[in-house]
PDB file of N, CA and C in Angstrom:
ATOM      1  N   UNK A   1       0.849  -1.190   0.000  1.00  0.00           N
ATOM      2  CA  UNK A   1       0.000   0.000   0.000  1.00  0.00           C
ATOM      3  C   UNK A   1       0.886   1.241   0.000  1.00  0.00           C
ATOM      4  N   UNK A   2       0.528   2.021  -0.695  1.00  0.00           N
ATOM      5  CA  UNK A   2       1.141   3.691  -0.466  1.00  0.00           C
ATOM      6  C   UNK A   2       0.812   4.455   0.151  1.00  0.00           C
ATOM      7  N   UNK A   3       1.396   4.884   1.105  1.00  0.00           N
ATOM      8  CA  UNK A   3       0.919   5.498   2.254  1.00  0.00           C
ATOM      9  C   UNK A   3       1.167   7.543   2.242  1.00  0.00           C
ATOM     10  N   UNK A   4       0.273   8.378   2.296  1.00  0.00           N
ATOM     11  CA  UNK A   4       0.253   9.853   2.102  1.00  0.00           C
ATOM     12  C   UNK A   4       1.084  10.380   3.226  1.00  0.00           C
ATOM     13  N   UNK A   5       0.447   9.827   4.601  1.00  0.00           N
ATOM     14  CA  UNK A   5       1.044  10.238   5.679  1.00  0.00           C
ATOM     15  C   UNK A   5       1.780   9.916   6.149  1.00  0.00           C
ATOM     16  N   UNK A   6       2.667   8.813   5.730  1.00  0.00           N
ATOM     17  CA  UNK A   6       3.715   8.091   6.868  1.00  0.00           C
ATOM     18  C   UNK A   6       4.570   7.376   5.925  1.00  0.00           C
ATOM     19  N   UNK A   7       5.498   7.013   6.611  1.00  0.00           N
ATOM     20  CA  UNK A   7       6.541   6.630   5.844  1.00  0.00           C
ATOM     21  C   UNK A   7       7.343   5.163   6.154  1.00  0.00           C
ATOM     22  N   UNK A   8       7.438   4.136   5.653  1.00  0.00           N
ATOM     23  CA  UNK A   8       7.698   3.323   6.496  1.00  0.00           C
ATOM     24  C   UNK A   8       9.132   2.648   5.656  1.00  0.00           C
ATOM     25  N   UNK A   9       9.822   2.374   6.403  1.00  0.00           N
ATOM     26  CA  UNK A   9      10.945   1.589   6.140  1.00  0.00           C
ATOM     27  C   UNK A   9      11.327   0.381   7.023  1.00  0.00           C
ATOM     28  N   UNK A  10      12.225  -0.309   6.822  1.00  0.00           N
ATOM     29  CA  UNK A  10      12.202  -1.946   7.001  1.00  0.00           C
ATOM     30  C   UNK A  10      13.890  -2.434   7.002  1.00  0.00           C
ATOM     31  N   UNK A  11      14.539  -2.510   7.967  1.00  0.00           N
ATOM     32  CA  UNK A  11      16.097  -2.946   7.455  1.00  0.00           C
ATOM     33  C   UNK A  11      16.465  -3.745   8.653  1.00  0.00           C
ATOM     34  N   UNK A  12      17.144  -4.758   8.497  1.00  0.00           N
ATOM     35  CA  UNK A  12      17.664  -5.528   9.489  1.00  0.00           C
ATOM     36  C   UNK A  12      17.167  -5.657  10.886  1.00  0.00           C
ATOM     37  N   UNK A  13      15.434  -6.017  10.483  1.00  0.00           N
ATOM     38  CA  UNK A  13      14.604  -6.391  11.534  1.00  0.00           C
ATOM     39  C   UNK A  13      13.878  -4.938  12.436  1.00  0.00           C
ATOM     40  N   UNK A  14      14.396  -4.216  12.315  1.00  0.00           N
ATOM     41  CA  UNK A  14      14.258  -2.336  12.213  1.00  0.00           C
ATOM     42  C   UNK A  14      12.875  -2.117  11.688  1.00  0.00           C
ATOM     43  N   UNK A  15      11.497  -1.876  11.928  1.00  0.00           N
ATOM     44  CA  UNK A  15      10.492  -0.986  11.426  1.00  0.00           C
ATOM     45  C   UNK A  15      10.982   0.321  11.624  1.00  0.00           C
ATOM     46  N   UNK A  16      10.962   1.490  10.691  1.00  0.00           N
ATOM     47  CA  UNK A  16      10.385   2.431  11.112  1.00  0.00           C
ATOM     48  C   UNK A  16       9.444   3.183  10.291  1.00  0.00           C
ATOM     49  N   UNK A  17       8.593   3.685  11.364  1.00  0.00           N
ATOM     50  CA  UNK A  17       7.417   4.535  10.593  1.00  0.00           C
ATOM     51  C   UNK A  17       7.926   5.978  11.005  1.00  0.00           C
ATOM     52  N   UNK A  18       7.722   7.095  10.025  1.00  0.00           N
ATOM     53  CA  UNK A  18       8.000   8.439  10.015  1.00  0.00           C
ATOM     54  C   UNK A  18       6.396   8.853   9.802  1.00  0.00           C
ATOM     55  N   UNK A  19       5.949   9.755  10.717  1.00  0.00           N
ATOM     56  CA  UNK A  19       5.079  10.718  10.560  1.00  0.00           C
ATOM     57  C   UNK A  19       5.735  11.839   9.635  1.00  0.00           C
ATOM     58  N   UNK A  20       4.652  11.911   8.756  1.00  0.00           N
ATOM     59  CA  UNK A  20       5.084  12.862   7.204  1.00  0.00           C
ATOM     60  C   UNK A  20       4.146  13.739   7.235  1.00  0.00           C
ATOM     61  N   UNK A  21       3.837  14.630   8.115  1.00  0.00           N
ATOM     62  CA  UNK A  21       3.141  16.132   7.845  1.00  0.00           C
ATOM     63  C   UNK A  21       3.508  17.155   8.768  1.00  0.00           C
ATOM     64  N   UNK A  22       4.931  17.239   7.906  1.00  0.00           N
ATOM     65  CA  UNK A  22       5.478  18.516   8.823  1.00  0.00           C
ATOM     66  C   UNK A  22       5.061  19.764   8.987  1.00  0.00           C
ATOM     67  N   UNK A  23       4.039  20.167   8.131  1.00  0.00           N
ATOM     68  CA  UNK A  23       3.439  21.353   7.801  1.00  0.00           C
ATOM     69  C   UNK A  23       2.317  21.509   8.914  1.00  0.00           C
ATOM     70  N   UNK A  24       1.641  20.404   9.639  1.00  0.00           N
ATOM     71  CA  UNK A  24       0.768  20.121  10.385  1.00  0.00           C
ATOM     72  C   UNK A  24       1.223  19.793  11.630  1.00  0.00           C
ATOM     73  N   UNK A  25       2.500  19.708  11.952  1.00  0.00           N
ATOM     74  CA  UNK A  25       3.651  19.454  13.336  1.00  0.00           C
ATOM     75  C   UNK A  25       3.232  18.070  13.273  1.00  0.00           C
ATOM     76  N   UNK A  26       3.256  17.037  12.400  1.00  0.00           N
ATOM     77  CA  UNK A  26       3.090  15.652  12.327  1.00  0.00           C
ATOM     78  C   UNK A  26       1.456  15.455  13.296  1.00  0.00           C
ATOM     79  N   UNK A  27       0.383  16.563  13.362  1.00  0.00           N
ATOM     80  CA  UNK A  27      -0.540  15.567  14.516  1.00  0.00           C
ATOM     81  C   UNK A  27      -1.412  14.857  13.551  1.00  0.00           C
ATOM     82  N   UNK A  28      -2.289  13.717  14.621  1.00  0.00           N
ATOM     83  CA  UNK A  28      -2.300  12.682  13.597  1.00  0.00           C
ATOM     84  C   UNK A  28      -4.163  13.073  13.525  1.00  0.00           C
ATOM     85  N   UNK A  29      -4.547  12.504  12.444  1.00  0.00           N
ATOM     86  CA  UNK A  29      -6.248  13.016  11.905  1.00  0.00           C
ATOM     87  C   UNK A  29      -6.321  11.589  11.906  1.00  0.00           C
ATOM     88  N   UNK A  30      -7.645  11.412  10.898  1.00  0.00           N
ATOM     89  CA  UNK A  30      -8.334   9.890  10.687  1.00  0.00           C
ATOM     90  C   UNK A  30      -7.292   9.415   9.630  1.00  0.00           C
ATOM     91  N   UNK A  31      -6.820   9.791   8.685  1.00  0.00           N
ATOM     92  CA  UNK A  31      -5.979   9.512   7.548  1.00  0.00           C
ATOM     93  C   UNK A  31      -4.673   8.622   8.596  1.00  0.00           C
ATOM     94  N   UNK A  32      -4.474   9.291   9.060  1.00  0.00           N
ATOM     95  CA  UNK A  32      -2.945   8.927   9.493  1.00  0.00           C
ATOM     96  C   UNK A  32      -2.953   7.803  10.518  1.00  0.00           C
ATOM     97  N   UNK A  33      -4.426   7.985  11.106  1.00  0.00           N
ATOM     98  CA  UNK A  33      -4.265   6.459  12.336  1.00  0.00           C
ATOM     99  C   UNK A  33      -5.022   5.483  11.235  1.00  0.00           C
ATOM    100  N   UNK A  34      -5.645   5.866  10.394  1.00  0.00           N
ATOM    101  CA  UNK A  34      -5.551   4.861   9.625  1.00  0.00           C
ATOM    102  C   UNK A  34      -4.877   4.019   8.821  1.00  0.00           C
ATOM    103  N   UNK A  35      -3.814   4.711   8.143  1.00  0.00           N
ATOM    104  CA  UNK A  35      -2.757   4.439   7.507  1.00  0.00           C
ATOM    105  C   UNK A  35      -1.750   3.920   8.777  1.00  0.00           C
ATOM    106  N   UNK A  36      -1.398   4.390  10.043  1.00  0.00           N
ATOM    107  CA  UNK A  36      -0.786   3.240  11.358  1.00  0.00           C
ATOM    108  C   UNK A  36      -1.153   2.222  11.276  1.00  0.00           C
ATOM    109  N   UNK A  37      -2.486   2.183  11.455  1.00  0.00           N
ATOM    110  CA  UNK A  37      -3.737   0.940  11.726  1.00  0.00           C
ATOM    111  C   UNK A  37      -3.219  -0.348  10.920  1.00  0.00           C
ATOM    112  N   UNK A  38      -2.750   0.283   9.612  1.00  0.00           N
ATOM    113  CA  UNK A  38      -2.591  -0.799   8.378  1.00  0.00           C
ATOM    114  C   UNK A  38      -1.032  -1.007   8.494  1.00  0.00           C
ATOM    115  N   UNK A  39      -0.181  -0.483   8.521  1.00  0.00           N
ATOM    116  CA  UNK A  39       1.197  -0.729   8.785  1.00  0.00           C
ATOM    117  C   UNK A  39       1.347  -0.994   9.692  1.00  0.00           C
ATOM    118  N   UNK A  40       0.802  -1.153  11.015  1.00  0.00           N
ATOM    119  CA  UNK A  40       0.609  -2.067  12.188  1.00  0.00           C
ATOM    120  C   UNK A  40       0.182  -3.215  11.933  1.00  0.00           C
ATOM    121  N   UNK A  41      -0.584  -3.236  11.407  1.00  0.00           N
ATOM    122  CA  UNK A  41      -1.047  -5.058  11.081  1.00  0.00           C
ATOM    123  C   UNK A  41      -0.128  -5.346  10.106  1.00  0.00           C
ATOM    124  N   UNK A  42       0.210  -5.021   8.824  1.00  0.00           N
ATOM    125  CA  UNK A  42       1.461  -5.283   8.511  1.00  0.00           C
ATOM    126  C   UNK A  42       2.290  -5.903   8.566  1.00  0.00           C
ATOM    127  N   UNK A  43       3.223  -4.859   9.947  1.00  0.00           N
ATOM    128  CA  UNK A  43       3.759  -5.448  10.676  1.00  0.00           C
ATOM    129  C   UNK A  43       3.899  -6.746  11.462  1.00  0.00           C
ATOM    130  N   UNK A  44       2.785  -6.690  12.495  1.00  0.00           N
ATOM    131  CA  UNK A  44       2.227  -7.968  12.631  1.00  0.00           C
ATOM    132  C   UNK A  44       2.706  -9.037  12.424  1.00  0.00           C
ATOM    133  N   UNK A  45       2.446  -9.341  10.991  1.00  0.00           N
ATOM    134  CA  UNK A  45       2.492 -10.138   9.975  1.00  0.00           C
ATOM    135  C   UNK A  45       3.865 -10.552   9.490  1.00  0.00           C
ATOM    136  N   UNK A  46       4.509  -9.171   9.720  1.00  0.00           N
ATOM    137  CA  UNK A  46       6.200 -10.174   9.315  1.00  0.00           C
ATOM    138  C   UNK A  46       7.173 -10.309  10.544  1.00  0.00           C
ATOM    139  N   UNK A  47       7.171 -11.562   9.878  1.00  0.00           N
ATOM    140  CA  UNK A  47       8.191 -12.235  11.407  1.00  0.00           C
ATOM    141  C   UNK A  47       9.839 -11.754  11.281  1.00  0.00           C
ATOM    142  N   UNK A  48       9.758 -10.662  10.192  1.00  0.00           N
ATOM    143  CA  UNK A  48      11.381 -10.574  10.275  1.00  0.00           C
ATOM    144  C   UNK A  48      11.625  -8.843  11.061  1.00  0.00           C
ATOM    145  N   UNK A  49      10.254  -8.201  11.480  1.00  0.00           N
ATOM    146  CA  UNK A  49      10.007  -7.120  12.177  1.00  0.00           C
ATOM    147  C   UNK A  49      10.362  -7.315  14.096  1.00  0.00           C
ATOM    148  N   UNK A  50      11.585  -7.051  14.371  1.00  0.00           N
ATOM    149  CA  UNK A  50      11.738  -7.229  15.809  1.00  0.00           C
ATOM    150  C   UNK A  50      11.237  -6.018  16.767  1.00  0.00           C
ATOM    151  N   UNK A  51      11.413  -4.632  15.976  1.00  0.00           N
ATOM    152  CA  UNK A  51      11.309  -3.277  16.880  1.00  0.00           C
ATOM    153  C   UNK A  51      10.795  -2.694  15.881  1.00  0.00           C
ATOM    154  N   UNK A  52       9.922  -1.640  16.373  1.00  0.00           N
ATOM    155  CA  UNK A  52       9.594  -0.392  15.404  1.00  0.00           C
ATOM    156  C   UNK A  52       9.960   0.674  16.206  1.00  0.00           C
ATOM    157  N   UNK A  53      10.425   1.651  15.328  1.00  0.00           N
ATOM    158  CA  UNK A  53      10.139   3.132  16.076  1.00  0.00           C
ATOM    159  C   UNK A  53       9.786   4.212  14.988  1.00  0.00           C
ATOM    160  N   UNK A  54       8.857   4.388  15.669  1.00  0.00           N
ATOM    161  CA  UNK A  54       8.064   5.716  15.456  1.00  0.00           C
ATOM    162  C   UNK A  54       8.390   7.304  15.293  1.00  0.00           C
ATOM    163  N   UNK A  55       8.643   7.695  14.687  1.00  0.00           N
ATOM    164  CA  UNK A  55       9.837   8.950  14.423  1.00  0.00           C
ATOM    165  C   UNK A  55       8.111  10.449  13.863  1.00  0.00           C
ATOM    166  N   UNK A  56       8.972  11.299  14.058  1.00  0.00           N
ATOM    167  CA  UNK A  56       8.289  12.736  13.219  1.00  0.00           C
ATOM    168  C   UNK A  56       8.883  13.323  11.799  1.00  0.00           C
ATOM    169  N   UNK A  57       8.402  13.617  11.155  1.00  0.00           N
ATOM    170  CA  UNK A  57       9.339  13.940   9.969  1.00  0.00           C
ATOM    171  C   UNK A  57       9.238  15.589  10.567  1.00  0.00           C
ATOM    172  N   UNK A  58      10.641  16.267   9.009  1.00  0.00           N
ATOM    173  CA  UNK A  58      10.782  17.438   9.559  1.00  0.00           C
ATOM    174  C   UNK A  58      10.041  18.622   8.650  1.00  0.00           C
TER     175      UNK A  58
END
């Protein structure tokens, strides 16, 4: 899925999701916990995901 608000990357067991609306100080609306919602389950789902962290973009 392509995600508007967030940003997600994946490296050596590493999630991270970036909040992407710097213009808005990253807060989050229905769009954006929705788009979590789905890259959380995602996640979930792959067993090669040990940690996520959650970052702000700038």
């Amino acid at each position: 899925m392509d995600y508007t608000t967030i940003l997600y990357e994946k490296s050596e067991g590493i999630g991270t999701i970036t909040l992407n609306r710097p213009k808005s100080m990253n807060a989050l609306n229905s769009i954006v916990l929705g788009e979590l919602n789905h890259v959380f389950n995602e996640i979930a789902r792959d067993a090669e995901v040990r940690v996520v962290i959650i970052t702000g973009g700038r």
